[in-house]
C-alpha atoms as a PDB file:
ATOM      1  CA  UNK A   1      99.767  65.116  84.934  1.00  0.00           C
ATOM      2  CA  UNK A   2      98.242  68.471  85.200  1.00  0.00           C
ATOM      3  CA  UNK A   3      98.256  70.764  88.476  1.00  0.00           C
ATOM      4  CA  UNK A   4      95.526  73.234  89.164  1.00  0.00           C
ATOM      5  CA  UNK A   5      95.693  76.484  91.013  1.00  0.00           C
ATOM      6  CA  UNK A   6      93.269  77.975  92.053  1.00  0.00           C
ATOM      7  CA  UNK A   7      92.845  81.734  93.283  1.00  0.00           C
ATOM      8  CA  UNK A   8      91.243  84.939  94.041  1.00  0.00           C
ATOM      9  CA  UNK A   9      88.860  84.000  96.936  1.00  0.00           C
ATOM     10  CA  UNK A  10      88.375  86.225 100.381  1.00  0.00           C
ATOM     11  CA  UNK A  11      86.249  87.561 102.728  1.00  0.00           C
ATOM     12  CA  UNK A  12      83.732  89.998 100.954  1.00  0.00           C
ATOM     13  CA  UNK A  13      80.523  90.942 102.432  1.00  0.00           C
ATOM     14  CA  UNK A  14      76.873  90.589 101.281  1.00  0.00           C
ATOM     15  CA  UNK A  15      75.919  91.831  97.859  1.00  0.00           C
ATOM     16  CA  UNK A  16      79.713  91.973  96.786  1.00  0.00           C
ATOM     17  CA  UNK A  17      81.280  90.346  93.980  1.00  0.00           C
ATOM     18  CA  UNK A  18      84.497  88.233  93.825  1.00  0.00           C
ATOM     19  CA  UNK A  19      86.125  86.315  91.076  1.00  0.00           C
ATOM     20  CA  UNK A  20      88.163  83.205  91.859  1.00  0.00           C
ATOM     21  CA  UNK A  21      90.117  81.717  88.881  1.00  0.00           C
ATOM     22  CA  UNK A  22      91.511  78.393  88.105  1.00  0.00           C
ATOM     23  CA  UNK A  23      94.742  78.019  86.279  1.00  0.00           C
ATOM     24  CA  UNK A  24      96.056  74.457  84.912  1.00  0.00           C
ATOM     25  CA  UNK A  25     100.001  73.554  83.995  1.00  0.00           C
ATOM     26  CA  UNK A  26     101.718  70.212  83.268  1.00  0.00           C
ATOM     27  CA  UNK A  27     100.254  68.346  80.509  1.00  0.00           C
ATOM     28  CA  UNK A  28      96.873  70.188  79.429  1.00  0.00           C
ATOM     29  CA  UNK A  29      95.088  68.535  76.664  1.00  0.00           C
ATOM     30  CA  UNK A  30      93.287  70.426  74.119  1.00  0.00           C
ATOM     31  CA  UNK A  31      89.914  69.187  74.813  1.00  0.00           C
ATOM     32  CA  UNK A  32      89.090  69.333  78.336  1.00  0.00           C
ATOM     33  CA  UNK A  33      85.771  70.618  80.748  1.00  0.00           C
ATOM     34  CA  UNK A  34      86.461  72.457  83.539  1.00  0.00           C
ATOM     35  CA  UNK A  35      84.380  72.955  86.337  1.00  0.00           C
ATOM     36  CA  UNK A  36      83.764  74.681  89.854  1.00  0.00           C
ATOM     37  CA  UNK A  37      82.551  72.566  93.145  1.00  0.00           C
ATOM     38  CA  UNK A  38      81.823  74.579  96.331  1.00  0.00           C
ATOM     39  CA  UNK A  39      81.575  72.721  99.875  1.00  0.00           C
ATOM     40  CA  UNK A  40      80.157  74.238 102.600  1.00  0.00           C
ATOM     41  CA  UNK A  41      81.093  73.330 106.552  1.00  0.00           C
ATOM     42  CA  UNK A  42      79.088  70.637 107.050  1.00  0.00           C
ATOM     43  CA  UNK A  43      77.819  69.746 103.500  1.00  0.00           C
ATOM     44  CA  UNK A  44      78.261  67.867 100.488  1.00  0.00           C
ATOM     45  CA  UNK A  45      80.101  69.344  97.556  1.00  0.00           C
ATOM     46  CA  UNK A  46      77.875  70.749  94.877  1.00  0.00           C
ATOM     47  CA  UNK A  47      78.412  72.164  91.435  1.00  0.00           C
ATOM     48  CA  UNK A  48      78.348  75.266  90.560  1.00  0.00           C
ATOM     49  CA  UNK A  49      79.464  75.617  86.873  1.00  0.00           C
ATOM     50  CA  UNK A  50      81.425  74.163  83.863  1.00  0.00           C
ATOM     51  CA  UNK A  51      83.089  74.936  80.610  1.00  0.00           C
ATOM     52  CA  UNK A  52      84.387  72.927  77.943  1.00  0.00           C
ATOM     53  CA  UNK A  53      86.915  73.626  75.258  1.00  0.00           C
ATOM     54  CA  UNK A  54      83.800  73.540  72.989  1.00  0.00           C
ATOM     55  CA  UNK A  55      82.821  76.022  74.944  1.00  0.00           C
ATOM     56  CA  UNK A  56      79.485  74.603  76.038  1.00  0.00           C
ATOM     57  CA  UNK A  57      78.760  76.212  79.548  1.00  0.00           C
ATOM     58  CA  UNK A  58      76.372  74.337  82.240  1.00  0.00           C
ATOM     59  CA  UNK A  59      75.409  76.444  85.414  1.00  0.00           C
ATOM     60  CA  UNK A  60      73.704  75.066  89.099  1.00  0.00           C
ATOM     61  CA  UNK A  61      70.046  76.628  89.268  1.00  0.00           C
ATOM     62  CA  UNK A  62      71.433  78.987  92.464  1.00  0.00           C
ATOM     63  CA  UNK A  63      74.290  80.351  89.696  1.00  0.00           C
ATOM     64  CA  UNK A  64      72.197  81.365  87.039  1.00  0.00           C
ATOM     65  CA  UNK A  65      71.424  84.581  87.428  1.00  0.00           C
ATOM     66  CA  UNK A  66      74.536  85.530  89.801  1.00  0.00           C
ATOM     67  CA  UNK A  67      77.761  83.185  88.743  1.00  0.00           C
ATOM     68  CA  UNK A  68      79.090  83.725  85.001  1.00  0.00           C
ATOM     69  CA  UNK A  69      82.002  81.222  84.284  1.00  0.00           C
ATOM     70  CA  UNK A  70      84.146  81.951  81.550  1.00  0.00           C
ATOM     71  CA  UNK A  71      87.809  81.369  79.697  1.00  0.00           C
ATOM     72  CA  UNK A  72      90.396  84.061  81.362  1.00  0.00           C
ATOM     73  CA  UNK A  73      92.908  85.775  79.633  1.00  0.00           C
ATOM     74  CA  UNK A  74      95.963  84.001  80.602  1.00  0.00           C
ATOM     75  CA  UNK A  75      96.378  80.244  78.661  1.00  0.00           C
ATOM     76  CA  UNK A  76      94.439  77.414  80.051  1.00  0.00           C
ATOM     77  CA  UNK A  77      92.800  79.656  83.201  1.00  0.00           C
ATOM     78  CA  UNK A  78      88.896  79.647  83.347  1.00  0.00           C
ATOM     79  CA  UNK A  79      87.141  82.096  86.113  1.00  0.00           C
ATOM     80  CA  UNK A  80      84.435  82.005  88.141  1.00  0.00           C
ATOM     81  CA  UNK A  81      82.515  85.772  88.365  1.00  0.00           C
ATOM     82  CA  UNK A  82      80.521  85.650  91.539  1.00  0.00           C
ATOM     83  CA  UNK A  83      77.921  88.904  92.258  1.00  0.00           C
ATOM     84  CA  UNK A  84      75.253  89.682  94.426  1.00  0.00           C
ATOM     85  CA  UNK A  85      77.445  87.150  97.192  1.00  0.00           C
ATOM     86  CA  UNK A  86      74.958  85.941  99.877  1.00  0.00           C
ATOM     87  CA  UNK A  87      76.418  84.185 103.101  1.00  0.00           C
ATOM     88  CA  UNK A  88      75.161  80.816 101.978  1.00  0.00           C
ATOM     89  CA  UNK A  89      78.078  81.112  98.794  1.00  0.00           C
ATOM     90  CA  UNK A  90      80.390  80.850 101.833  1.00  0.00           C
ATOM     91  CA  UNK A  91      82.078  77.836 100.826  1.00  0.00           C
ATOM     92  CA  UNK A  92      85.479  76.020  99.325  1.00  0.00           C
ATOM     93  CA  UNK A  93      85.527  76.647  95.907  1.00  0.00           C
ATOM     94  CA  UNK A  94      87.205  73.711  93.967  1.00  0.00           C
ATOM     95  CA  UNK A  95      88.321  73.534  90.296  1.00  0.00           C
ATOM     96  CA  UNK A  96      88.152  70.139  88.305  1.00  0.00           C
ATOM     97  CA  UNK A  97      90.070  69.487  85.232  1.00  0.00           C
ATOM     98  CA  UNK A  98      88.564  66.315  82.906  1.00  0.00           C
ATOM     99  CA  UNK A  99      89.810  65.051  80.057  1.00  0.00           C
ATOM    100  CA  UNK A 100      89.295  61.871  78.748  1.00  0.00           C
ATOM    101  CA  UNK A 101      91.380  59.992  80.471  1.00  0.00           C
ATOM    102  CA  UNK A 102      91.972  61.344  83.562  1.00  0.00           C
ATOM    103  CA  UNK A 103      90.638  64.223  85.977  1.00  0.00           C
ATOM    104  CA  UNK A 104      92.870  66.260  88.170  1.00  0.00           C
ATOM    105  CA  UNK A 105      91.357  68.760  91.325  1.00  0.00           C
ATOM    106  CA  UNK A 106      92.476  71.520  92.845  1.00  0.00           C
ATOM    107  CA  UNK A 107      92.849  72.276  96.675  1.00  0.00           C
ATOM    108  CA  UNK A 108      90.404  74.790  96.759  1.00  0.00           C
ATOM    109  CA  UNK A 109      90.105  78.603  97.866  1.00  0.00           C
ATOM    110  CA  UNK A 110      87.620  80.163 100.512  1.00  0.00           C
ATOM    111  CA  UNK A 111      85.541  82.097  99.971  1.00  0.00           C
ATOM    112  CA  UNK A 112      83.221  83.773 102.812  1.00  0.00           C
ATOM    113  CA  UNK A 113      80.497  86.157 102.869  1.00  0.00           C
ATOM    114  CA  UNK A 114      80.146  88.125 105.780  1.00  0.00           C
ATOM    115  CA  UNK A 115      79.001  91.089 107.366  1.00  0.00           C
END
């Protein structure tokens, strides 16, 4: 079993940055892809971006230029760099933890851009 915690998301206003992390205890294999969902009110989750223990990194078109996912400092934590925030990246920002056999989610953090 593996638990997922996700944190660092606010309220920030347009143009800011904010990072939210996800952070992963219990029984964390060593090969793994982790990835960040966002759902808007009123809309279908979407991905955003992943990262495998390979280290092979897949981003949505809109987080291209803006997003930058990477491995965090602390053990099994990978975080999500957001910049240039617009008020459509307001959102729930879930993490999901695959491994082979199983995948695990988070509950989520909010993050909202406004003025």
């Amino acid at each position: 079993q593996v638990t997922l915690e996700e944190s660092g998301g606010g309220l920030v206003q347009p143009g800011g940055s904010l990072r939210v992390s996800c952070t992963a205890s219990g029984n964390v294999d060593s090969t793994y892809v982790r990835a960040w969902y966002r759902q808007a009110p009123g809309k279908q989750r979407e991905f955003v971006a992943s990262i495998s223990t390979g280290n092979s990194i897949t981003y949505a078109d809109f987080a291209k230029v803006r997003f930058t996912i990477s491995r965090g400092n602390v053990k099994n934590r990978v975080d999500l760099q957001m910049t240039n925030l617009k008020p459509d990246d307001t959102a729930v920002y879930s993490c999901r933890h695959s491994e082979i056999r199983a995948q695990f989610w988070g509950q989520g953090t909010q993050v909202t851009v406004s003025s």
